[in-house]
Protein backbone atom coordinates (compact mmCIF):
# COMPACT_ATOMS: atom_id res chain seq x y z
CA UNK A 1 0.00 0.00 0.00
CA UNK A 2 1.59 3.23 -0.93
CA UNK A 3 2.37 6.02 1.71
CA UNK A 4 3.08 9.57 1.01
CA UNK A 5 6.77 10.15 -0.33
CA UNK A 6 7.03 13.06 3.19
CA UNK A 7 9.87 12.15 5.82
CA UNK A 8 8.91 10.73 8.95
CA UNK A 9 6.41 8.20 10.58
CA UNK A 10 3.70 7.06 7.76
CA UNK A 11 0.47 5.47 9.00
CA UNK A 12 -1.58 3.44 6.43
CA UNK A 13 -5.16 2.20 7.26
CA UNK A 14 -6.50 -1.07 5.65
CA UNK A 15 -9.64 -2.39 5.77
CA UNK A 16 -10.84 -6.14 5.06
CA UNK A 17 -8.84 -8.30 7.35
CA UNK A 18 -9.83 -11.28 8.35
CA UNK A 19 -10.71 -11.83 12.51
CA UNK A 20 -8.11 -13.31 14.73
CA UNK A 21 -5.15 -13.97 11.83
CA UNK A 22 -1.58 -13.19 11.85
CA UNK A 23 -0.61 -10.68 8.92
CA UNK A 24 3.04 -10.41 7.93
CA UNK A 25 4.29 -6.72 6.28
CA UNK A 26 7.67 -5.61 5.26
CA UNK A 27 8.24 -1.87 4.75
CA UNK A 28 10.43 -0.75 2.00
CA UNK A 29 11.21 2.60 0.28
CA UNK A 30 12.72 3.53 -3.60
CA UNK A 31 15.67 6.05 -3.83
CA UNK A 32 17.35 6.93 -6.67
CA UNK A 33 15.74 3.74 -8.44
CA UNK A 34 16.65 1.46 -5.48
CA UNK A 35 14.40 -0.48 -3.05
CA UNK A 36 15.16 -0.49 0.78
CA UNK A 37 13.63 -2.94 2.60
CA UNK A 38 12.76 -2.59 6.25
CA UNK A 39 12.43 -5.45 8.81
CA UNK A 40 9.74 -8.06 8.47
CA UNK A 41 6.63 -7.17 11.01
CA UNK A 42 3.46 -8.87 11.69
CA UNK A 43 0.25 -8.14 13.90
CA UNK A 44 -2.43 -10.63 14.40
CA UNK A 45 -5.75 -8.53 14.04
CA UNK A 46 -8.66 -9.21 16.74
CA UNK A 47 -10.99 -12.43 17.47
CA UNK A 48 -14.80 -11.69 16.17
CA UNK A 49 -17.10 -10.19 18.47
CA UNK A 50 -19.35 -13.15 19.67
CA UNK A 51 -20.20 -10.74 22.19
CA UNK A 52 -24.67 -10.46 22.61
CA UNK A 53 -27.57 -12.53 23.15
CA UNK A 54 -27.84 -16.40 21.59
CA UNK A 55 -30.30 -18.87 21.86
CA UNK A 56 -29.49 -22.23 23.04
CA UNK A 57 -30.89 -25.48 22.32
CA UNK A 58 -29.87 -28.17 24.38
CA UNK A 59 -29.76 -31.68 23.40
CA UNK A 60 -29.99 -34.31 26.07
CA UNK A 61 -30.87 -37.92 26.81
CA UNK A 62 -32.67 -38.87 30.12
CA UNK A 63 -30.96 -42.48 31.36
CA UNK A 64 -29.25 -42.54 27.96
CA UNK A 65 -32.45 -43.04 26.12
CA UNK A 66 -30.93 -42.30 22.40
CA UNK A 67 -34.02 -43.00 20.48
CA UNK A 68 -36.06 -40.03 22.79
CA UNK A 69 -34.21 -36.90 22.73
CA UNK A 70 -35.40 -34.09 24.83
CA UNK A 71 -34.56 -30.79 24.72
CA UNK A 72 -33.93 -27.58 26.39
CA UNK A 73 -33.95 -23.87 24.96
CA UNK A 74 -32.82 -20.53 26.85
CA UNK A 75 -30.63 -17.34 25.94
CA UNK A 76 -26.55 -16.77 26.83
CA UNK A 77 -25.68 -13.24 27.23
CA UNK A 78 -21.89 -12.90 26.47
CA UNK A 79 -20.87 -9.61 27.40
CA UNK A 80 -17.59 -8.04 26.22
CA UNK A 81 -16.29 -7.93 29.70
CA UNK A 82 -15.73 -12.26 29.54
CA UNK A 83 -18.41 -12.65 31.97
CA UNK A 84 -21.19 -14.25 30.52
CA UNK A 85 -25.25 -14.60 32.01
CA UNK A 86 -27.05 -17.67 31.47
CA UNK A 87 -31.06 -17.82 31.56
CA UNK A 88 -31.82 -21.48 31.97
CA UNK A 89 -34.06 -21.69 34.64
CA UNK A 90 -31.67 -23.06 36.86
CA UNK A 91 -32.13 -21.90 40.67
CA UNK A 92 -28.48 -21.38 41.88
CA UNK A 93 -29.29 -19.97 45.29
CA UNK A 94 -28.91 -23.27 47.16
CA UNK A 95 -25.47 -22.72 46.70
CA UNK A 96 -23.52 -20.87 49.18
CA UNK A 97 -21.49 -18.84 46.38
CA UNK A 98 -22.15 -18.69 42.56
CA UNK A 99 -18.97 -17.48 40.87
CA UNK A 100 -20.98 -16.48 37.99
CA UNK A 101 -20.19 -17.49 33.79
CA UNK A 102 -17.30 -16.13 32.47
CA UNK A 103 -15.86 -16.91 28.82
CA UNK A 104 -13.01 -16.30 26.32
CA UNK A 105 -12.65 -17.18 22.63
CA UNK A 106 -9.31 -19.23 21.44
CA UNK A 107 -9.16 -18.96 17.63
CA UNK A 108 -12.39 -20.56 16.90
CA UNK A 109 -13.05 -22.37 20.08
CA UNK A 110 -15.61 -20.77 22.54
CA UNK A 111 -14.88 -21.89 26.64
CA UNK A 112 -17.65 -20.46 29.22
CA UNK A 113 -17.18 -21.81 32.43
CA UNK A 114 -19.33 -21.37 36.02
CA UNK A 115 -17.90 -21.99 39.84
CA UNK A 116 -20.59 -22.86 41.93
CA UNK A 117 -18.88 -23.14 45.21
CA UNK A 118 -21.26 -25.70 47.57
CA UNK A 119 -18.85 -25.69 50.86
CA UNK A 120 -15.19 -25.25 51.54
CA UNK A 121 -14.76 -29.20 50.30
CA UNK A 122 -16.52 -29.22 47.30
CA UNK A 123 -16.68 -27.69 44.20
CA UNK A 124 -19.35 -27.93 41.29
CA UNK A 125 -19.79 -26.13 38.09
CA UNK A 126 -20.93 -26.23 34.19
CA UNK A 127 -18.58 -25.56 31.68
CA UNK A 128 -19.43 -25.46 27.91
CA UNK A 129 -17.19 -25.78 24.94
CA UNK A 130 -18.64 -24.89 21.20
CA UNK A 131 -16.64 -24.31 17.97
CA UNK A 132 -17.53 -21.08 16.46
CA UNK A 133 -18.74 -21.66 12.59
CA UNK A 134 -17.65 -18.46 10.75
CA UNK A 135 -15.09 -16.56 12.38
CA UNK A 136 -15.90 -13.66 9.73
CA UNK A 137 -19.31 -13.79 10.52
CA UNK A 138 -19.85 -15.47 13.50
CA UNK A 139 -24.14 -16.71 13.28
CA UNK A 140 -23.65 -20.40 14.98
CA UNK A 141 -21.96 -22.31 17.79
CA UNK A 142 -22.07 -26.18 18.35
CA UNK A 143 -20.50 -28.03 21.22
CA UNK A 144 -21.49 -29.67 24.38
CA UNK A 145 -21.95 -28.49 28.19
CA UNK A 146 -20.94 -30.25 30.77
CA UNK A 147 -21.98 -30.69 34.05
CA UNK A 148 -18.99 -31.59 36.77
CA UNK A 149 -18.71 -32.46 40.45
CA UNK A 150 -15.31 -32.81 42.10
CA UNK A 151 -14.91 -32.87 46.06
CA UNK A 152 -11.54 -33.87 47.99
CA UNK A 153 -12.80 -36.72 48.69
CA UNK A 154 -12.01 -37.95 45.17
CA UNK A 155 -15.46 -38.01 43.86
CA UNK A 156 -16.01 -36.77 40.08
CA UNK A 157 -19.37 -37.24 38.41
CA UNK A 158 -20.10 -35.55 35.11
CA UNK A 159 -22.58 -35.50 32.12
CA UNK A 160 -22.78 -33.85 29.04
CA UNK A 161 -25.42 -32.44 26.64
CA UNK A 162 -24.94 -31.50 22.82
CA UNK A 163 -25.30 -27.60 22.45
CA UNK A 164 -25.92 -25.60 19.25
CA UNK A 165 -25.87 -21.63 20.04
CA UNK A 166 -27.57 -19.24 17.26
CA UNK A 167 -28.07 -15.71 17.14
């Protein structure tokens, strides 16, 4: 992309990038008919913003009854602050502290997790992973939630439903 031919710092704007991809650029400039070439750079632009409301459709099996699906629908709020609110109709206020949902985006892999703290020996939360379609244009996410139960006594229980995310 050509810059003005002025001394000094240039600054060139470019528009079209792809989310979340590294882009290598090598400055150069012509004097006298001869190229100088700066160093090789690079800059790795944002992820998407998956940030906003999605609906979720749950997927689960009840005493792993594969022939008779059921399923559950409710909304995920990802805000852009990584913490994330979850409408499922689940009553968390048995618990003597809910962490809340938090979440971050890893290339194309979505991770929202929840701490639901029952006592000082146990620990239980839901974590769900999904694979985000179209990091361009971001419109669906499929993966599974867990559910997990760890205590120090050595206990660990978990299940796991399929997810699909739209917005």
């Amino acid at each position: 992309i050509p810059a003005s031919s002025s001394e000094g710092e240039q600054t060139i704007n470019i528009a079209g990038l792809k989310a979340n991809t590294i882009y290598n650029y090598n400055a150069y400039i012509k004097y006298n008919d001869e190229y100088y070439n700066g160093n090789v750079e690079s800059f790795t632009t944002n992820p998407p913003d998956i940030s906003g409301t999605w609906t979720c459709v749950e997927t689960y099996y009840i005493n792993s009854n594969y022939s008779n699906p059921q399923y559950r629908t409710y909304t995920i709020v990802l805000n852009k602050n990584g913490k994330g609110e979850v409408n499922n109709g689940e009553d968390y206020s048995k618990w003597d502290a809910f962490d809340g949902w938090s979440w971050e985006l890893h290339g194309n892999k979505l991770q929202m997790e929840c701490t639901l703290i029952a006592n000082q020996s146990q620990y239980s939360g839901y974590k769900i992973n999904g694979t985000v379609d179209n990091l361009d244009d971001p419109k669906k996410i499929t993966g599974r939630r867990f559910n997990w139960n760890f205590n120090q006594n050595g206990s660990f229980e978990s299940d796991g439903w399929e997810i699909v995310m739209t917005r």
